[in-house]
Each structure stands twice: as structure tokens, then as C-alpha cells.
N, C-alpha and C. Protein backbone atom coordinates (compact mmCIF):
# COMPACT_ATOMS: atom_id res chain seq x y z
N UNK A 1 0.83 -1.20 0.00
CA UNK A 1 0.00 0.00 0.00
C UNK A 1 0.87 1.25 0.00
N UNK A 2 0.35 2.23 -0.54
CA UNK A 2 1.07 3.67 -1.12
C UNK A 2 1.29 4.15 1.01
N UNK A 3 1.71 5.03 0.79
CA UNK A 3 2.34 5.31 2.20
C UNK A 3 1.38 6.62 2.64
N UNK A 4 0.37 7.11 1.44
CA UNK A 4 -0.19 8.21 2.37
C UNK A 4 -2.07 7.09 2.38
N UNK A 5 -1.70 5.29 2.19
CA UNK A 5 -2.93 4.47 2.55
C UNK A 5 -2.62 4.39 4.33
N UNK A 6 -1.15 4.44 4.45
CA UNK A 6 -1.11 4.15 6.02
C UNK A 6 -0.31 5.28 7.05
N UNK A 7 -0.59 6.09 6.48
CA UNK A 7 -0.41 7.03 7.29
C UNK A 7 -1.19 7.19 8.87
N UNK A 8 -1.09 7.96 9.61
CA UNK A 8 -1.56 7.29 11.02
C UNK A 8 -3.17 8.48 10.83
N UNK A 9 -3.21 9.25 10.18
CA UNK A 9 -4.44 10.09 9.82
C UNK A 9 -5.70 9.65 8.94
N UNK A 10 -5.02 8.20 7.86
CA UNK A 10 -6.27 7.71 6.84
C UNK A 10 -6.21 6.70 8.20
N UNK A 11 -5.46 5.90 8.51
CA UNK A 11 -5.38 4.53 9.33
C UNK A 11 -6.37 4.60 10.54
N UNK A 12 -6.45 5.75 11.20
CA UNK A 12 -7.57 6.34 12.21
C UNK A 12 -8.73 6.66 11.35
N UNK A 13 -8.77 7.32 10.42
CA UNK A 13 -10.46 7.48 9.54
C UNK A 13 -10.58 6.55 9.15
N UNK A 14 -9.82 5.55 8.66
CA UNK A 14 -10.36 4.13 8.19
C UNK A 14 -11.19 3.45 9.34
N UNK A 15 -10.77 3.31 10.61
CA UNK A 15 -11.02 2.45 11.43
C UNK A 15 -12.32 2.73 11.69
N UNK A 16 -12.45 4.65 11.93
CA UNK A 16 -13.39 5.10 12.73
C UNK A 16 -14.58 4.68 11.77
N UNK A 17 -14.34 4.72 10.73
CA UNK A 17 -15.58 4.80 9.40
C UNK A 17 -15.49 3.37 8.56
N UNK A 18 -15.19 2.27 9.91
CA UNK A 18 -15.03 1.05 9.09
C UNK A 18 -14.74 0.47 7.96
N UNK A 19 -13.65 1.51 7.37
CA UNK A 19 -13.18 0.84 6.30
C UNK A 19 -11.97 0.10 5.99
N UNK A 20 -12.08 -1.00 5.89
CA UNK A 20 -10.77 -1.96 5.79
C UNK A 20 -9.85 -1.66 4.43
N UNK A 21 -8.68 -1.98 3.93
CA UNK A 21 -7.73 -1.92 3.11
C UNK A 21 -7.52 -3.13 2.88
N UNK A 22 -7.12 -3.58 1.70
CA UNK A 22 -7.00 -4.45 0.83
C UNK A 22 -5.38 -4.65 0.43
N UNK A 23 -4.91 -5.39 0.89
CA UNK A 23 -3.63 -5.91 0.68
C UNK A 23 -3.38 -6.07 -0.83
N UNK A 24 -2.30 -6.06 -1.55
CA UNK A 24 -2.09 -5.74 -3.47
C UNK A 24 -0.72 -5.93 -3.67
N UNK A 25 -0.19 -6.28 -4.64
CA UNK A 25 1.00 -5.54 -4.77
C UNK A 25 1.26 -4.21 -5.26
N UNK A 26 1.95 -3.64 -5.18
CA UNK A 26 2.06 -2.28 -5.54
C UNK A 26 2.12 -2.29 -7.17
N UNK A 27 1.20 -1.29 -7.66
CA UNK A 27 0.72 -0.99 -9.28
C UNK A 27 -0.05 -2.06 -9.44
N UNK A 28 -0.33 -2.43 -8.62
CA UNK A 28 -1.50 -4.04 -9.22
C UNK A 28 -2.22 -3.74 -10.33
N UNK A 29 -2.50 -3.95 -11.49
CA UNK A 29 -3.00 -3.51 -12.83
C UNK A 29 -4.73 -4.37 -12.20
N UNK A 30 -4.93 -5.18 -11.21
CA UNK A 30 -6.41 -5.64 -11.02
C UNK A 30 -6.94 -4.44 -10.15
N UNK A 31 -6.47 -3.33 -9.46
CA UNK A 31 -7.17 -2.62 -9.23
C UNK A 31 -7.57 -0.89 -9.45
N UNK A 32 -6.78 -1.13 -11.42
CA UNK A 32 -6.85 0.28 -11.75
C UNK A 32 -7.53 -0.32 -13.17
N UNK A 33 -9.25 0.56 -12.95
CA UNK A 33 -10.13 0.52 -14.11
C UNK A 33 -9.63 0.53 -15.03
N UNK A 34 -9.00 1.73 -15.56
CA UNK A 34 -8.57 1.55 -16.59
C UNK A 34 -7.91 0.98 -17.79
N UNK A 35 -7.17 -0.25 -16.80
CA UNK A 35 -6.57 -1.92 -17.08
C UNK A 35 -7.83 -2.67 -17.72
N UNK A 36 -8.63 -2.62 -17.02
CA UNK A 36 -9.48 -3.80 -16.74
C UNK A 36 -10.87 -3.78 -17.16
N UNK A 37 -11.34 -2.71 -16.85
CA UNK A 37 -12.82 -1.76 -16.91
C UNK A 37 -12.53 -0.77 -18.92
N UNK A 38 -11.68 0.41 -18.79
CA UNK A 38 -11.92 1.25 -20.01
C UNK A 38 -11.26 0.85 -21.04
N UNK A 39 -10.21 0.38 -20.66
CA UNK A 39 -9.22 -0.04 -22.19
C UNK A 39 -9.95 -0.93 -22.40
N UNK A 40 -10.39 -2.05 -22.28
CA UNK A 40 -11.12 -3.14 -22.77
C UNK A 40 -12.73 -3.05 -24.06
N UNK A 41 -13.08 -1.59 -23.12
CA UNK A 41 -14.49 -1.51 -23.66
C UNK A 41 -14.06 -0.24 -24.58
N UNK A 42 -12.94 0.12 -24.94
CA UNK A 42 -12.27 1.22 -25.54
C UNK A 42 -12.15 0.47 -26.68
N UNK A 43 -11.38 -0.12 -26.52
CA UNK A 43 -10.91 -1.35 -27.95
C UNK A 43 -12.34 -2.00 -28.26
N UNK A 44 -12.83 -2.82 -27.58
CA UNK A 44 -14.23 -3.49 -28.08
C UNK A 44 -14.91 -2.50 -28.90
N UNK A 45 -15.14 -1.27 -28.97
CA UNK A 45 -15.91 -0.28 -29.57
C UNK A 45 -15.25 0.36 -30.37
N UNK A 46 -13.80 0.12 -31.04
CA UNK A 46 -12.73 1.27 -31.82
C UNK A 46 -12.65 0.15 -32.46
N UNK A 47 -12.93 -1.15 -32.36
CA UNK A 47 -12.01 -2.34 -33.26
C UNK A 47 -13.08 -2.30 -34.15
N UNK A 48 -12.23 -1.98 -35.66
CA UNK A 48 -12.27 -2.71 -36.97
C UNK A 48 -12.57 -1.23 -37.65
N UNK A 49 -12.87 0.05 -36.86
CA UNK A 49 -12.65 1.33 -37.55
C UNK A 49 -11.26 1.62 -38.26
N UNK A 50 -11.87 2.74 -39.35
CA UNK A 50 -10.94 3.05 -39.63
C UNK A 50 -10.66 4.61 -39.45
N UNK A 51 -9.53 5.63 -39.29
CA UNK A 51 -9.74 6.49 -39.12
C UNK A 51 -8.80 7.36 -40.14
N UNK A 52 -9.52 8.37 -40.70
CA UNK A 52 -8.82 9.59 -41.60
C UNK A 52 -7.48 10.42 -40.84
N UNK A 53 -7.76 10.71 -39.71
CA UNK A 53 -6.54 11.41 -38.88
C UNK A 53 -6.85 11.17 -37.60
N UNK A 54 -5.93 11.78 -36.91
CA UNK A 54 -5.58 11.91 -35.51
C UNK A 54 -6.76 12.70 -34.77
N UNK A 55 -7.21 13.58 -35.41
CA UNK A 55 -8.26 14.48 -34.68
C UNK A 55 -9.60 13.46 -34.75
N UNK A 56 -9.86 12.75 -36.23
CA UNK A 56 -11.01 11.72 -36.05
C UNK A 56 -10.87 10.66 -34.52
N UNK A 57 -9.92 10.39 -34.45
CA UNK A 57 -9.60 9.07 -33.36
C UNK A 57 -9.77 9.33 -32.21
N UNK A 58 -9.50 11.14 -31.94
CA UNK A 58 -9.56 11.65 -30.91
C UNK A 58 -11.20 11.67 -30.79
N UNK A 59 -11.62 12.48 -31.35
CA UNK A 59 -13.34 12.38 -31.47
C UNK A 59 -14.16 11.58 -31.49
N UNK A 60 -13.26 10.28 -31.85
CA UNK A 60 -14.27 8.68 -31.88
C UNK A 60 -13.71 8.72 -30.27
N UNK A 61 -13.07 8.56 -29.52
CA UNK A 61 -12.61 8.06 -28.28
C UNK A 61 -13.29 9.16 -27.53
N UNK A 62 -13.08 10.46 -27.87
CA UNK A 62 -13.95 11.15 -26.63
C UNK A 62 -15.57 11.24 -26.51
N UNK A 63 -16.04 10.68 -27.62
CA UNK A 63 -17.32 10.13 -27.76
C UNK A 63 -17.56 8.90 -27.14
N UNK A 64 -16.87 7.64 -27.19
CA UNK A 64 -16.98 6.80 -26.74
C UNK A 64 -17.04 7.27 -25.11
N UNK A 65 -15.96 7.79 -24.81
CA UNK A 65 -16.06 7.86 -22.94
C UNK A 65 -17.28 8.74 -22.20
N UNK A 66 -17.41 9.97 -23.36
CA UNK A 66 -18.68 10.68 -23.03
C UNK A 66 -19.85 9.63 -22.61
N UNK A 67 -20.01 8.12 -23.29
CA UNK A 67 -21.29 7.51 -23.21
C UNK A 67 -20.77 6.69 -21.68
N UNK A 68 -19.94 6.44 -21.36
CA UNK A 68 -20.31 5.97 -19.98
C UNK A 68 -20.34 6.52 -18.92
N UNK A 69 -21.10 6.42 -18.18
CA UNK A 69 -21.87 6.48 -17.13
C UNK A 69 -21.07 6.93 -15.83
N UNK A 70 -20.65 7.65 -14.78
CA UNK A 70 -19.97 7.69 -13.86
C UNK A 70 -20.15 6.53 -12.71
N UNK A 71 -20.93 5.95 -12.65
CA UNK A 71 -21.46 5.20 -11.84
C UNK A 71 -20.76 4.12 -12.60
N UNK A 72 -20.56 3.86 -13.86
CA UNK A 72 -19.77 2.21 -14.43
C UNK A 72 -18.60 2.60 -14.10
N UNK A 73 -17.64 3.34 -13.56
CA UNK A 73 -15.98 3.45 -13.33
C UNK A 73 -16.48 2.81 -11.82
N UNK A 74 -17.56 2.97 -10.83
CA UNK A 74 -17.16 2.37 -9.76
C UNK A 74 -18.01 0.47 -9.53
N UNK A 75 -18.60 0.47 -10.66
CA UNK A 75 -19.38 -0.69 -10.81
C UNK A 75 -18.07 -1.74 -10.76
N UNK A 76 -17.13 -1.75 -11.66
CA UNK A 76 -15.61 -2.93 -11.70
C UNK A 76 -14.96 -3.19 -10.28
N UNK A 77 -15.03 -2.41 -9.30
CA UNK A 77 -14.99 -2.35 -7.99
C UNK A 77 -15.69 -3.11 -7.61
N UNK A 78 -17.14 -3.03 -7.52
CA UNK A 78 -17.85 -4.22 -6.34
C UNK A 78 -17.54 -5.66 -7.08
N UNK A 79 -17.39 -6.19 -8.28
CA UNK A 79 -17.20 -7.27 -8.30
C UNK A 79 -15.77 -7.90 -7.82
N UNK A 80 -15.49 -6.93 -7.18
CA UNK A 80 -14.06 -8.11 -6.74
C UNK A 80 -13.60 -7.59 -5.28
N UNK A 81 -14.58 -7.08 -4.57
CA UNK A 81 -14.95 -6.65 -3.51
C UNK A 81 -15.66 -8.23 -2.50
């Protein structure tokens, strides 16, 4: 865990507000969405386009992220909770 997870200030709000910490290795790629959760559904939805330039690719991708939901970045969380 990163050193400001155990600092003696989160380590006391954790306790008080019952929240436990999750043991990982450090950079664990299983608990950053973007591994697991956006690149996946990034590619699933860009694969087999083709694109004219750099500004199209940009505009297909910031369209794509515009459509999800704020609530699906913390949905990949409870299943492995």
C-alpha cells in the first residue's frame, strides 16, 4: 500500500468509518479501471474502424467515454470486492 494508505491520519479514519484496506501488490494492474474496466471496452468499440486522422480518433474516443456512465468506473470495484 502507497504510504499516504497508512499514514496514522487515513489509518484512524479508516477504522473510525469502518473501512478496511485491501492488501495488493504495488501498481497491481487488477485494481486500476482503466486496465481492466476502459481499455477493454475502448478497444471493443474502436475495433475494426478506420480512421482519416488523428483528430477523427480523438473524437471517436472522446465520444466513446462521453457515453459511460460515472457510476460504471465504480461498478468494476464491487465485483471483486
Amino acid at each position: 500500500n502507497v504510504n499516504a494508505h497508512t499514514s496514522v491520519t487515513v489509518t484512524t479514519f479508516s477504522a473510525k468509518k469502518g473501512v478496511s484496506l485491501l492488501n495488493h501488490p504495488p501498481y497491481s494492474p487488477d485494481f486500476a479501471p482503466a486496465d481492466f474496466f476502459l481499455f477493454p471496452r475502448l478497444k471493443l468499440k474502436l475495433k475494426g474502424k478506420r480512421f482519416q486522422s488523428v483528430l477523427d480518433i480523438q473524437q471517436s474516443v472522446a465520444r466513446q467515454l462521453n457515453e459511460i456512465k460515472a457510476e460504471q468506473f465504480s461498478n468494476p470495484f464491487l465485483t471483486i470486492m
